[in-house]
Protein backbone atom coordinates (compact mmCIF):
# COMPACT_ATOMS: atom_id res chain seq x y z
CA UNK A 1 89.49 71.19 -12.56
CA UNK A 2 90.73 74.31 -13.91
CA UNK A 3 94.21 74.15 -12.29
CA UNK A 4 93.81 70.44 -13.77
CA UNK A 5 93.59 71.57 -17.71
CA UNK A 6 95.92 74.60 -17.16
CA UNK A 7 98.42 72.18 -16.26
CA UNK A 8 97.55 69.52 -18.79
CA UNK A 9 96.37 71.71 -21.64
CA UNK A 10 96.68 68.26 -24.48
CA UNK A 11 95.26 66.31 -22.63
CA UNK A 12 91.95 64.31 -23.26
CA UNK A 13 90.03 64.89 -20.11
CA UNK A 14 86.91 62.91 -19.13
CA UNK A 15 84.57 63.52 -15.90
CA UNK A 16 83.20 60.12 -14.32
CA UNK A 17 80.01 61.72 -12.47
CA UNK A 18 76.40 61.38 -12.32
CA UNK A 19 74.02 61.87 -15.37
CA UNK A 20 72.44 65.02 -13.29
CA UNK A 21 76.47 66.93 -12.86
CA UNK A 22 76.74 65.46 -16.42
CA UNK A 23 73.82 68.05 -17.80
CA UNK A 24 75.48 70.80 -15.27
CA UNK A 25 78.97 70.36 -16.34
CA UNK A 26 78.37 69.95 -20.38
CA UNK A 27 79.70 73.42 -20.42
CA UNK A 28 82.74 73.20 -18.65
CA UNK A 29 85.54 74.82 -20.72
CA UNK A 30 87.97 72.41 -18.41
CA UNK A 31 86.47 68.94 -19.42
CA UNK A 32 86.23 67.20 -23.33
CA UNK A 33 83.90 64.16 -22.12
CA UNK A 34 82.34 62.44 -19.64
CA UNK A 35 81.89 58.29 -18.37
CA UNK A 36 78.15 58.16 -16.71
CA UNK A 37 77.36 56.17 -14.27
CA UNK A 38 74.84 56.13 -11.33
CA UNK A 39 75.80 54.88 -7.80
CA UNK A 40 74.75 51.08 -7.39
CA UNK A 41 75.61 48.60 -4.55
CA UNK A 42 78.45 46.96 -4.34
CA UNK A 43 76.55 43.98 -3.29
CA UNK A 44 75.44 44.09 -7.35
CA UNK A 45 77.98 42.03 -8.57
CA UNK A 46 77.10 42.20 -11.77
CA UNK A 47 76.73 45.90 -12.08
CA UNK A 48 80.23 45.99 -10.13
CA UNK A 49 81.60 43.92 -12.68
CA UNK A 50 80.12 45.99 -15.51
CA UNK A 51 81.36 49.27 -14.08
CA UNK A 52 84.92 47.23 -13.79
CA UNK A 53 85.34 46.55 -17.32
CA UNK A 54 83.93 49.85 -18.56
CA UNK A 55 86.48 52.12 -16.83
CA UNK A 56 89.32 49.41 -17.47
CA UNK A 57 88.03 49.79 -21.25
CA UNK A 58 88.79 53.63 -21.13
CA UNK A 59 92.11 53.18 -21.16
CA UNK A 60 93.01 56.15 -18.60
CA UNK A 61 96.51 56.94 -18.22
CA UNK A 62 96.15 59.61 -14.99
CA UNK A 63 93.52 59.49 -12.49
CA UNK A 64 92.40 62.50 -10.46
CA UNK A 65 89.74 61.40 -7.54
CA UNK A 66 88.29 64.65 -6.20
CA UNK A 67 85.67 62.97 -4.35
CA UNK A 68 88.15 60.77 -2.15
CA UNK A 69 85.29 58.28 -0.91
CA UNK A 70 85.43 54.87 -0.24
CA UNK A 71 83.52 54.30 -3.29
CA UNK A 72 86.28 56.08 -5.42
CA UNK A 73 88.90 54.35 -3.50
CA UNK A 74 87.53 51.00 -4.93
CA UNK A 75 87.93 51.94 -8.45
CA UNK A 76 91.71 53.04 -7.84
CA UNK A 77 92.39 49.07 -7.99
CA UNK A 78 90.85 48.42 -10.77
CA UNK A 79 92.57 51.56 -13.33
CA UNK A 80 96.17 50.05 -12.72
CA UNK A 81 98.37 51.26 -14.20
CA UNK A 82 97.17 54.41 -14.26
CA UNK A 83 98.79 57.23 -12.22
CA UNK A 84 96.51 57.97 -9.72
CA UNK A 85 96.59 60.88 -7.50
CA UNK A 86 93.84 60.01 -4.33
CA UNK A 87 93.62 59.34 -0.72
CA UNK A 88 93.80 55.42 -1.72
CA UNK A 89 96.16 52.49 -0.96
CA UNK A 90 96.82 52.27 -4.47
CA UNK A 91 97.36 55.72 -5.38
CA UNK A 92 100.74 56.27 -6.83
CA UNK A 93 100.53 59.80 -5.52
CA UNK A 94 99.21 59.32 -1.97
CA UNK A 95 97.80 62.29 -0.29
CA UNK A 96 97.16 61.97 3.53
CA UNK A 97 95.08 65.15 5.18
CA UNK A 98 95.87 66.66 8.40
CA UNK A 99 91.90 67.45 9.34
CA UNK A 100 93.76 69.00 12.53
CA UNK A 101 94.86 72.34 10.55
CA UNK A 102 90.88 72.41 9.97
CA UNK A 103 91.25 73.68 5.98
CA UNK A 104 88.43 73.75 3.69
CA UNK A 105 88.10 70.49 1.81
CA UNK A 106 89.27 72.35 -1.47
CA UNK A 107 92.77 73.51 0.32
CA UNK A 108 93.21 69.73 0.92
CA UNK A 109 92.30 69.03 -3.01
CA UNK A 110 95.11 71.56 -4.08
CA UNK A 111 97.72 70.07 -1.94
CA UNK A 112 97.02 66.46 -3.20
CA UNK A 113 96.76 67.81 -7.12
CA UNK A 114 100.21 69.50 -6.26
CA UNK A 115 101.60 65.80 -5.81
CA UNK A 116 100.79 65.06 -9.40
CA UNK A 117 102.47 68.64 -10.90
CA UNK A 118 99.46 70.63 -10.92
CA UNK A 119 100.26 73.90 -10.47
CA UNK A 120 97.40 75.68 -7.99
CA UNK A 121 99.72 79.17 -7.33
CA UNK A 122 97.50 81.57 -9.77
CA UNK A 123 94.71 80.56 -6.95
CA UNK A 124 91.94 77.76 -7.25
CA UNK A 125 88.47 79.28 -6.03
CA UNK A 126 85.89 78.16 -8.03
CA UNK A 127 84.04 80.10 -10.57
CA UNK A 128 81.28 78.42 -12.75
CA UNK A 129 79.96 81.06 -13.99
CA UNK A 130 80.69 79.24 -17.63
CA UNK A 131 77.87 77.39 -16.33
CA UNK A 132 74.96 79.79 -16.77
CA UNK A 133 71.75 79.81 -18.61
CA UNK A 134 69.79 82.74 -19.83
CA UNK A 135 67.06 83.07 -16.88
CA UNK A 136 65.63 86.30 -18.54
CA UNK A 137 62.51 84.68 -19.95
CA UNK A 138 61.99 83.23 -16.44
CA UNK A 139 62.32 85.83 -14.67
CA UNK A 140 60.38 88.12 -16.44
CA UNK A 141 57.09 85.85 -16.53
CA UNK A 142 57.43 85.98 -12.52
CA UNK A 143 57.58 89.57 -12.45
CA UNK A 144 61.22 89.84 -10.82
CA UNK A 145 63.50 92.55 -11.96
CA UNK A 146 67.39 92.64 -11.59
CA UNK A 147 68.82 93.02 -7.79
CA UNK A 148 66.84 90.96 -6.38
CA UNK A 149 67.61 88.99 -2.96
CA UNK A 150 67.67 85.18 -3.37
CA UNK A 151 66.80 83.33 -0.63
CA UNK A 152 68.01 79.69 0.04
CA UNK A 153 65.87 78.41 3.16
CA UNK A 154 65.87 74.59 2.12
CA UNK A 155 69.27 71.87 2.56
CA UNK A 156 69.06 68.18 2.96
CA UNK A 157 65.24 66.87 4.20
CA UNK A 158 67.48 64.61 6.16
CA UNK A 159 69.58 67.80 7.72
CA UNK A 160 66.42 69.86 9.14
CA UNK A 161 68.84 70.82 11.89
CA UNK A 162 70.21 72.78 8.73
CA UNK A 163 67.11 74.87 8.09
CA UNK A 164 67.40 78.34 10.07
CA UNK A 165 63.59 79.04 10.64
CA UNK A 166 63.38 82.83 9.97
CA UNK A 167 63.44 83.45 6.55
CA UNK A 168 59.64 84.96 6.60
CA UNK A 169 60.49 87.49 8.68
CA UNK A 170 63.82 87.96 7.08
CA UNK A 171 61.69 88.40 3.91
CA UNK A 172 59.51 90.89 5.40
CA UNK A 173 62.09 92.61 6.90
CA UNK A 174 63.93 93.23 3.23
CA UNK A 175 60.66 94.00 1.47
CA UNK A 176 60.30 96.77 4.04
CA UNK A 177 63.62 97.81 2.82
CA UNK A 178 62.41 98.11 -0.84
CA UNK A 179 63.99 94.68 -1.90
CA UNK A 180 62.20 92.38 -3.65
CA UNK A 181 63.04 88.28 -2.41
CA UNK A 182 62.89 85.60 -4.42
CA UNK A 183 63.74 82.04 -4.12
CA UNK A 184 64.27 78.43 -6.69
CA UNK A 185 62.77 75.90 -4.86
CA UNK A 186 63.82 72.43 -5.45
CA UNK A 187 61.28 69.50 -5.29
CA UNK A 188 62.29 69.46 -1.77
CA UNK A 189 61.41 72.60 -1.10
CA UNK A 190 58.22 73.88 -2.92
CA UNK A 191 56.10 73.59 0.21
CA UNK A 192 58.50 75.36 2.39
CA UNK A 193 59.32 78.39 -0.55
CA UNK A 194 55.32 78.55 -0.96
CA UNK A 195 54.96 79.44 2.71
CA UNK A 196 57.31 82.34 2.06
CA UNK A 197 55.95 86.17 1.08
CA UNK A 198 58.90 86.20 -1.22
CA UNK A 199 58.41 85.15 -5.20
CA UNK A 200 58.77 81.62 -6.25
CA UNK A 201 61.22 80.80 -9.90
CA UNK A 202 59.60 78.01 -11.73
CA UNK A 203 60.47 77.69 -15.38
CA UNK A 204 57.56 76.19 -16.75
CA UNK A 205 56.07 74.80 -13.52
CA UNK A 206 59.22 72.76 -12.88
CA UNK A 207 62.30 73.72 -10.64
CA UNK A 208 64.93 75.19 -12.18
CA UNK A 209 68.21 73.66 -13.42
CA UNK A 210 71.73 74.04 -11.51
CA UNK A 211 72.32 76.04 -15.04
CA UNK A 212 69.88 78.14 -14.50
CA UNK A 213 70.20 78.73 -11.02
CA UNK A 214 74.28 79.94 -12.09
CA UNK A 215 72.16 81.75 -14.60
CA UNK A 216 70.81 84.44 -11.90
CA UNK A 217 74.31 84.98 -10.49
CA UNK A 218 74.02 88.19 -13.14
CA UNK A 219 70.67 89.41 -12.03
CA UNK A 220 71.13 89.14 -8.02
CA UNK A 221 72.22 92.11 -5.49
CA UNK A 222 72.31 89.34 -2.47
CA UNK A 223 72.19 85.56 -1.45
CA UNK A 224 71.22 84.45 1.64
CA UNK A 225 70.98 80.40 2.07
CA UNK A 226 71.88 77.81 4.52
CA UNK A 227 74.44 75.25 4.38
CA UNK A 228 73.09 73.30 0.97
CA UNK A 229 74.27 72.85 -2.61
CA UNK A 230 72.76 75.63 -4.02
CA UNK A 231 74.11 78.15 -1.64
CA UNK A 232 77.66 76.85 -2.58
CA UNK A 233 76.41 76.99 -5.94
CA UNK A 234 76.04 80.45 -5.99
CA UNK A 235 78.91 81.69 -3.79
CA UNK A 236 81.01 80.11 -6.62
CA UNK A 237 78.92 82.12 -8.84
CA UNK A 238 80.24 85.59 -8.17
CA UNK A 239 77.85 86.80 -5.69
CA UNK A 240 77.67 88.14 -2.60
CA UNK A 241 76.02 87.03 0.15
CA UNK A 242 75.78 85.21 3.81
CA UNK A 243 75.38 81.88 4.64
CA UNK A 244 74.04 80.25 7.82
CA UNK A 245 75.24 77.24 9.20
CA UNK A 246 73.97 75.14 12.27
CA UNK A 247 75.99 72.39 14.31
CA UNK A 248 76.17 69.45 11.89
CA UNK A 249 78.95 70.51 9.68
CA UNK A 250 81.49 73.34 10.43
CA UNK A 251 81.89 76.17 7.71
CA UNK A 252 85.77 75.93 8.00
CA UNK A 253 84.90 72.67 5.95
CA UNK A 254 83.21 74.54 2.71
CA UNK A 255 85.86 77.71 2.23
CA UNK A 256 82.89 79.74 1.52
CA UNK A 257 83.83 82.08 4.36
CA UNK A 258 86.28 83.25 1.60
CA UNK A 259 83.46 84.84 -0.64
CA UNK A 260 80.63 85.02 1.98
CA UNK A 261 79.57 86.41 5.04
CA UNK A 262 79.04 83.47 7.95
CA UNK A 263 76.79 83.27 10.86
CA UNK A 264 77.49 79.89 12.59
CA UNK A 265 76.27 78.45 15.59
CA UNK A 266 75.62 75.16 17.69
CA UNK A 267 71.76 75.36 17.01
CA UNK A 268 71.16 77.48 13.85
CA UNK A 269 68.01 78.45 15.31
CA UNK A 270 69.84 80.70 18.18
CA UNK A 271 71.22 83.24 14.58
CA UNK A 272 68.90 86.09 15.65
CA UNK A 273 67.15 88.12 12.13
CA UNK A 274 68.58 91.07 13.40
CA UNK A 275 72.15 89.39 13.36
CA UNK A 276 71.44 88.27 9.63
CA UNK A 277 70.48 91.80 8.90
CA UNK A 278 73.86 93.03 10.57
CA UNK A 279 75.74 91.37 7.73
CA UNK A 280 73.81 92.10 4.61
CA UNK A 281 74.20 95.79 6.16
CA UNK A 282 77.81 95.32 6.20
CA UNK A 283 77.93 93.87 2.84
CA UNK A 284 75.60 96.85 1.07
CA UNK A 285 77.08 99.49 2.80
């Protein structure tokens, strides 16, 4: 996106995403609107129709799909004429990956923006830290103090396979070290972060925002999370940290082996504490 408005700096640049990424996003220096919608069937005529004539309504003269699903696909039909730069049938500026050269999914992005005159050379790794919210107040009624150690333990209650199991005794292992460990449960994750000695973020009772969760980029010495959203989150957040990833999908995928430290194997479960401990040694010297 930033490649996107360096490249197009008059032009009038709306976001078609969720209402959630709409509340994360309303900060972006990169976008000047945004079209809402939530995901419905397509069996929903109706709604299908609806969503037609909205985007048609727009008026968009260039079209961008960074998501490159089927569901995106669909819509490419119905913005004609608009140049549109996808993975589509109807994209004038067809992009076809090679998944064999095994590139993050944001190399692949860059090459198919490059098809439309975007110019990616001054680099493209994502930094949101525009994003943040003052966390301060939060942190301060839970008692944590700057250089902290996040921890991440939750993904996907449909991924457990994701979960590596030994953040208590990574937790216990840091604390010995003088560290204090925090994490920001999501409403996933509350009963799992609860059955950690490490403090819990809550602002207010409730789980923090994706804002605010950018927001303690400035206030952390360390991340360590599995392969889930808010690890990402926070390696494009200026941090440092290691991530953990089990069999279900490879890092090579994410890029974030470009900002973190990686532990990957078949069965997450089989990345040993000490091994964990190995790379937050490397990274702290």
């Amino acid at each position: 996106m930033r490649c996107i408005r360096a490249s197009f700096p008059e032009a009038h640049i709306t976001l078609m995403t969720d209402p959630l990424y709409t509340r994360f996003m309303s900060k972006s220096v990169h976008i000047d609107d945004f079209f809402q919608y939530r995901r419905q069937s397509r069996l929903n005529l109706l709604k299908q129709w609806r969503l037609k004539k909205s985007l048609q309504a727009e008026g968009f003269d260039m079209v961008f799909d960074l998501q490159n699903s089927d569901r995106s696909g669909q819509y490419h039909g119905w913005l004609k004429p608009a140049f549109i730069c996808g993975r589509s049938r109807h994209a004038t500026a067809g992009y076809t990956p090679d998944f064999s050269r095994k590139l993050s999914a944001v190399d692949y992005l860059a090459e198919q923006v490059a098809l439309a005159g975007v110019d990616v050379s001054a680099g493209y790794r994502a930094d949101v830290s525009w994003a943040a919210d003052d966390v301060e107040a939060v942190m301060q009624q839970a008692g944590v103090k700057p250089g902290f150690v996040l921890l991440i333990p939750g993904a996907s209650a449909k991924h457990p396979q994701k979960r590596w199991p030994y953040y208590a005794a990574l937790s216990q292992a840091l604390t010995a070290r003088g560290l204090q460990t925090v994490t920001a449960p999501g409403p996933d994750e509350i009963d799992l972060c609860a059955s950690l000695p490490a403090t819990a973020l809550f602002d207010n009772g409730k789980p923090l925002t994706f804002n605010q969760l950018v927001g303690l980029s400035a206030h952390c010495a360390l991340v360590v999370g599995n392969d889930t959203g808010p690890t990402h989150l926070m390696a494009a957040s200026n941090t440092k940290g290691v991530a953990l990833f089990g069999g279900l999908s490879p890092a090579h995928n994410t890029g974030v082996s470009a900002v973190y430290q990686v532990l990957e194997k078949p069965d997450i479960a089989d990345i040993s504490l000490d091994e964990v401990l190995a790379k937050i040694d490397q990274i702290t010297g």
